[in-house]
Protein backbone atom coordinates (compact mmCIF):
# COMPACT_ATOMS: atom_id res chain seq x y z
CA UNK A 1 -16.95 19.03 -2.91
CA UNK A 2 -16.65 20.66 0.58
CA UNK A 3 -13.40 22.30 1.59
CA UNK A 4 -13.15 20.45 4.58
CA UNK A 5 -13.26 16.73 3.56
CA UNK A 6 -10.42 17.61 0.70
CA UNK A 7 -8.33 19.11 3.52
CA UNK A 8 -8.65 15.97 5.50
CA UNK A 9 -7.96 13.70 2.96
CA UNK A 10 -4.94 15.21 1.50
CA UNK A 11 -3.52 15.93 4.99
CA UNK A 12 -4.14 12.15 5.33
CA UNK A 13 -3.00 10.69 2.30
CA UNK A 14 0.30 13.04 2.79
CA UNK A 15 1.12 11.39 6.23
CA UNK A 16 0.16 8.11 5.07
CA UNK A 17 1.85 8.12 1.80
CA UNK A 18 5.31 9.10 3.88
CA UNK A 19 4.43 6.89 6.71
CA UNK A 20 3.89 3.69 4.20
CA UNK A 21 7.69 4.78 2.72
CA UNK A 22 9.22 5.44 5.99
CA UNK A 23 7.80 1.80 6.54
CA UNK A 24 9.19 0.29 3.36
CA UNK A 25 12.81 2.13 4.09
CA UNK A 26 12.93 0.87 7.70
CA UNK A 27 12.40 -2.55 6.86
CA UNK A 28 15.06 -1.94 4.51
CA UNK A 29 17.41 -0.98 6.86
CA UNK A 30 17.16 -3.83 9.40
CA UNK A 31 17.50 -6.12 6.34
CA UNK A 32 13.96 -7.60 5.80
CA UNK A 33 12.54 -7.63 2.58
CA UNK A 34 9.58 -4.94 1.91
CA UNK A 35 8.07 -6.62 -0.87
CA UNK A 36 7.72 -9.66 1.18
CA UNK A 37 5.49 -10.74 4.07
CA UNK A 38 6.05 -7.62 5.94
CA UNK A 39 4.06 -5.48 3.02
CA UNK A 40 1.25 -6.27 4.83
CA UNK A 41 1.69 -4.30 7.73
CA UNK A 42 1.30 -1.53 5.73
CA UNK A 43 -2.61 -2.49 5.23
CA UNK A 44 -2.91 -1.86 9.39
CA UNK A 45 -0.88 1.45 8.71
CA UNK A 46 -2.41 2.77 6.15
CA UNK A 47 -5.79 1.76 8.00
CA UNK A 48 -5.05 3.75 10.97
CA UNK A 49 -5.20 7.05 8.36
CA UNK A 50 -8.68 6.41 7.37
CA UNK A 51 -9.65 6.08 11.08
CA UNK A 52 -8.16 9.04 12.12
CA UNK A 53 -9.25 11.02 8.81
CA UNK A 54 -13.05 10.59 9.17
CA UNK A 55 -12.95 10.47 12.95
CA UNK A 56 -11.22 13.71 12.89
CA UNK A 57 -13.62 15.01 10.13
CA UNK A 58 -16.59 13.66 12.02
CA UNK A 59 -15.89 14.89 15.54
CA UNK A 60 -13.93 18.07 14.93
CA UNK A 61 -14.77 19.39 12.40
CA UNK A 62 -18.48 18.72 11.25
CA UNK A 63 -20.10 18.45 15.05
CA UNK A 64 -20.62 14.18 15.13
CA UNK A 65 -21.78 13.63 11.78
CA UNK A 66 -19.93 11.90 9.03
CA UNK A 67 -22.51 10.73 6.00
CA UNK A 68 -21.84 7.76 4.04
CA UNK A 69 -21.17 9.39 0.57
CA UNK A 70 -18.85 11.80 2.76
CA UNK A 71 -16.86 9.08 4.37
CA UNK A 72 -16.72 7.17 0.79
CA UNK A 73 -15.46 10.30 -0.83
CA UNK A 74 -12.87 11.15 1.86
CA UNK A 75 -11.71 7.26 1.32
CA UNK A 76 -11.60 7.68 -2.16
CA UNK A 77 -9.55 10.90 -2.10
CA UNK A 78 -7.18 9.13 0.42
CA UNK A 79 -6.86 6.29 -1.43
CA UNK A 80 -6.12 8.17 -4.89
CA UNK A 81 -3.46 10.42 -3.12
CA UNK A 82 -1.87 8.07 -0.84
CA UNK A 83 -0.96 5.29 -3.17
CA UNK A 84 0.02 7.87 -6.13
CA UNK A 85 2.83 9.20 -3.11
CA UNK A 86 3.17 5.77 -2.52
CA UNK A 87 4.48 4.47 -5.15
CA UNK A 88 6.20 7.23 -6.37
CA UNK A 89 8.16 7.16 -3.77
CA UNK A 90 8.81 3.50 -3.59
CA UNK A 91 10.03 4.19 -7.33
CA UNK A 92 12.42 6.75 -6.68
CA UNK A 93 13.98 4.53 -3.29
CA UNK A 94 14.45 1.87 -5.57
CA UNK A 95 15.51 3.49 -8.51
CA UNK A 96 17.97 5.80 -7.21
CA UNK A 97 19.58 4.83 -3.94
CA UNK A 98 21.41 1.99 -2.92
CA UNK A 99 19.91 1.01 -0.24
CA UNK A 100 16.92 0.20 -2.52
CA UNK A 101 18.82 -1.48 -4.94
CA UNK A 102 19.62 -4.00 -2.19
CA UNK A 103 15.74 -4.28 -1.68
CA UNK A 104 15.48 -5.22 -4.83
CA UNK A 105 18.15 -7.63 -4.85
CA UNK A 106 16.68 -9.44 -1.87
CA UNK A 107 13.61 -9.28 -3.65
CA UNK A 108 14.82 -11.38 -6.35
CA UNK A 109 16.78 -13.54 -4.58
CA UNK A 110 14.12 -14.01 -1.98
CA UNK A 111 11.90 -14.99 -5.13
CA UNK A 112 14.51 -17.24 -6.61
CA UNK A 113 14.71 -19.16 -3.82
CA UNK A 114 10.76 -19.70 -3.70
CA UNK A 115 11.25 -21.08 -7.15
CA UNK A 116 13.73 -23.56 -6.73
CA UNK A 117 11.52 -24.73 -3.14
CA UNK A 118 8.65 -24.90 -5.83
CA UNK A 119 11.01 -27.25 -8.56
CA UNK A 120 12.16 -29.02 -5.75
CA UNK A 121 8.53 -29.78 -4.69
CA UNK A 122 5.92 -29.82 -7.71
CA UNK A 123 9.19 -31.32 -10.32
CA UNK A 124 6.20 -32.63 -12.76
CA UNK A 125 4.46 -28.98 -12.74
CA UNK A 126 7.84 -27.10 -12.28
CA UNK A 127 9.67 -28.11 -15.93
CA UNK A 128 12.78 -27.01 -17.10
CA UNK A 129 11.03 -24.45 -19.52
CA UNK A 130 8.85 -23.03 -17.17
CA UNK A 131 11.70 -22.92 -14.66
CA UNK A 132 13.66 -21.26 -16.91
CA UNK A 133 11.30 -18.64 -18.21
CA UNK A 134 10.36 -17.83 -14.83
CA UNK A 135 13.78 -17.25 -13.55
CA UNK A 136 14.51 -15.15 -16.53
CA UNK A 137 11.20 -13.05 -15.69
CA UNK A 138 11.89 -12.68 -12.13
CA UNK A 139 15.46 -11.60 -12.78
CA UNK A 140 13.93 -8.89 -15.61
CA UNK A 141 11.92 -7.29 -12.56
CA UNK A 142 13.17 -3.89 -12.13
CA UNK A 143 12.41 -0.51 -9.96
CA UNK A 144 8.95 0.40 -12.25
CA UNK A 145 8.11 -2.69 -11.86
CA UNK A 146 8.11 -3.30 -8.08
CA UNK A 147 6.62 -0.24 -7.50
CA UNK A 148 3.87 -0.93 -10.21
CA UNK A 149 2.84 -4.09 -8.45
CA UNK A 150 2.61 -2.11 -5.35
CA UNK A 151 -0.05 -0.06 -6.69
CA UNK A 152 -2.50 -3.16 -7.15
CA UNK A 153 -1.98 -3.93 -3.39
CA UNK A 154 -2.09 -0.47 -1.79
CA UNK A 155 -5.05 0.13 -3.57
CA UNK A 156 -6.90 -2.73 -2.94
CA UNK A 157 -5.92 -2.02 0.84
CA UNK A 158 -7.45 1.62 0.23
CA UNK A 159 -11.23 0.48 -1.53
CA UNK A 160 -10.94 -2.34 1.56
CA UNK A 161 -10.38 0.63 4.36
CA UNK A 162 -12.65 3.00 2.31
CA UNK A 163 -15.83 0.61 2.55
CA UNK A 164 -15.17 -0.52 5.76
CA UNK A 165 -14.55 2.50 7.42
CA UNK A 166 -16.74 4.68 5.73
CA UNK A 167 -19.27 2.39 7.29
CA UNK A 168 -18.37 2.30 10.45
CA UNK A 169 -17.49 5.97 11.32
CA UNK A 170 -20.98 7.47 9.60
CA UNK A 171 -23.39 8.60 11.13
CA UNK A 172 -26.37 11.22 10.12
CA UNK A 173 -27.61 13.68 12.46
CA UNK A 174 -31.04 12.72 14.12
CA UNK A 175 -34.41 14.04 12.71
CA UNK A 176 -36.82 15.75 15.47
């Protein structure tokens, strides 16, 4: 593997990973939920790394040429890194401050109130077992779990930016 696409990638995945928490603690703060439908500014964010990864491999440092299988490799090693620091981190915000337990409480309650919209709505779909079991299961969620299902998402976002950008940003050096 060259040197220089690892040290890319893990410079990348390092500022991404703590950008996509600093993300996640800020919405926090102002009192939004992080889980909800702000997580998916964090697909734009964590976009933004794989641009300036490859451009930054492919301009500086390897004279205009970025190769497919490089710029899939340098996604890959991104996308491994980032959304291991990822959701570590989420983990230990939730697990061991307070301001993440209050994420997690509007989380839930956030959830709960989906659920009674949802019995409310669909009453011959929504019964009182299923209501009941899903309450139960939504009030079981806990700090390994929230930052399991991030995992799923973040990485999904990664393959998605990997692909795409790879793509875009290669180009082979012409043939005389």
């Amino acid at each position: 593997m060259n040197q220089k696409i690892r040290q890319v990638a893990l410079k990348s995945a390092l500022l991404a990973g703590v950008c996509c928490i600093l993300y996640s603690v800020s919405l926090t703060l102002l009192g939004e939920n992080p889980f909800g439908s702000f997580k998916y500014m964090i697909a734009g964010i964590y976009a933004l790394f794989f641009i300036g990864a490859m451009w930054h491999y492919r301009f500086k440092l390897n004279g205009g040429v970025l190769r497919g299988k490089e710029g899939v490799l340098m996604g890959l090693l991104i996308n491994a890194f980032a959304t291991t620091l990822y959701c570590i981190g989420i983990y230990v915000f939730l697990k061991f401050t307070g301001l993440g337990e209050s994420a997690m409480d509007l989380h839930v309650n956030m959830n709960l109130a989906i659920l009674e919209k949802a019995r409310i709505a669909t009453p011959e779909y929504m019964t009182d077992t299923v209501y009941s079991q899903t309450k139960d299961a939504i009030h079981s969620w806990d700090s390994f779990f929230l930052a399991s299902e991030q995992i799923a998402f973040f990485m999904g976002a990664g393959f998605f930016n990997t692909i795409l950008f790879s793509r875009m940003m290669s180009h082979k050096p012409q043939v005389k």
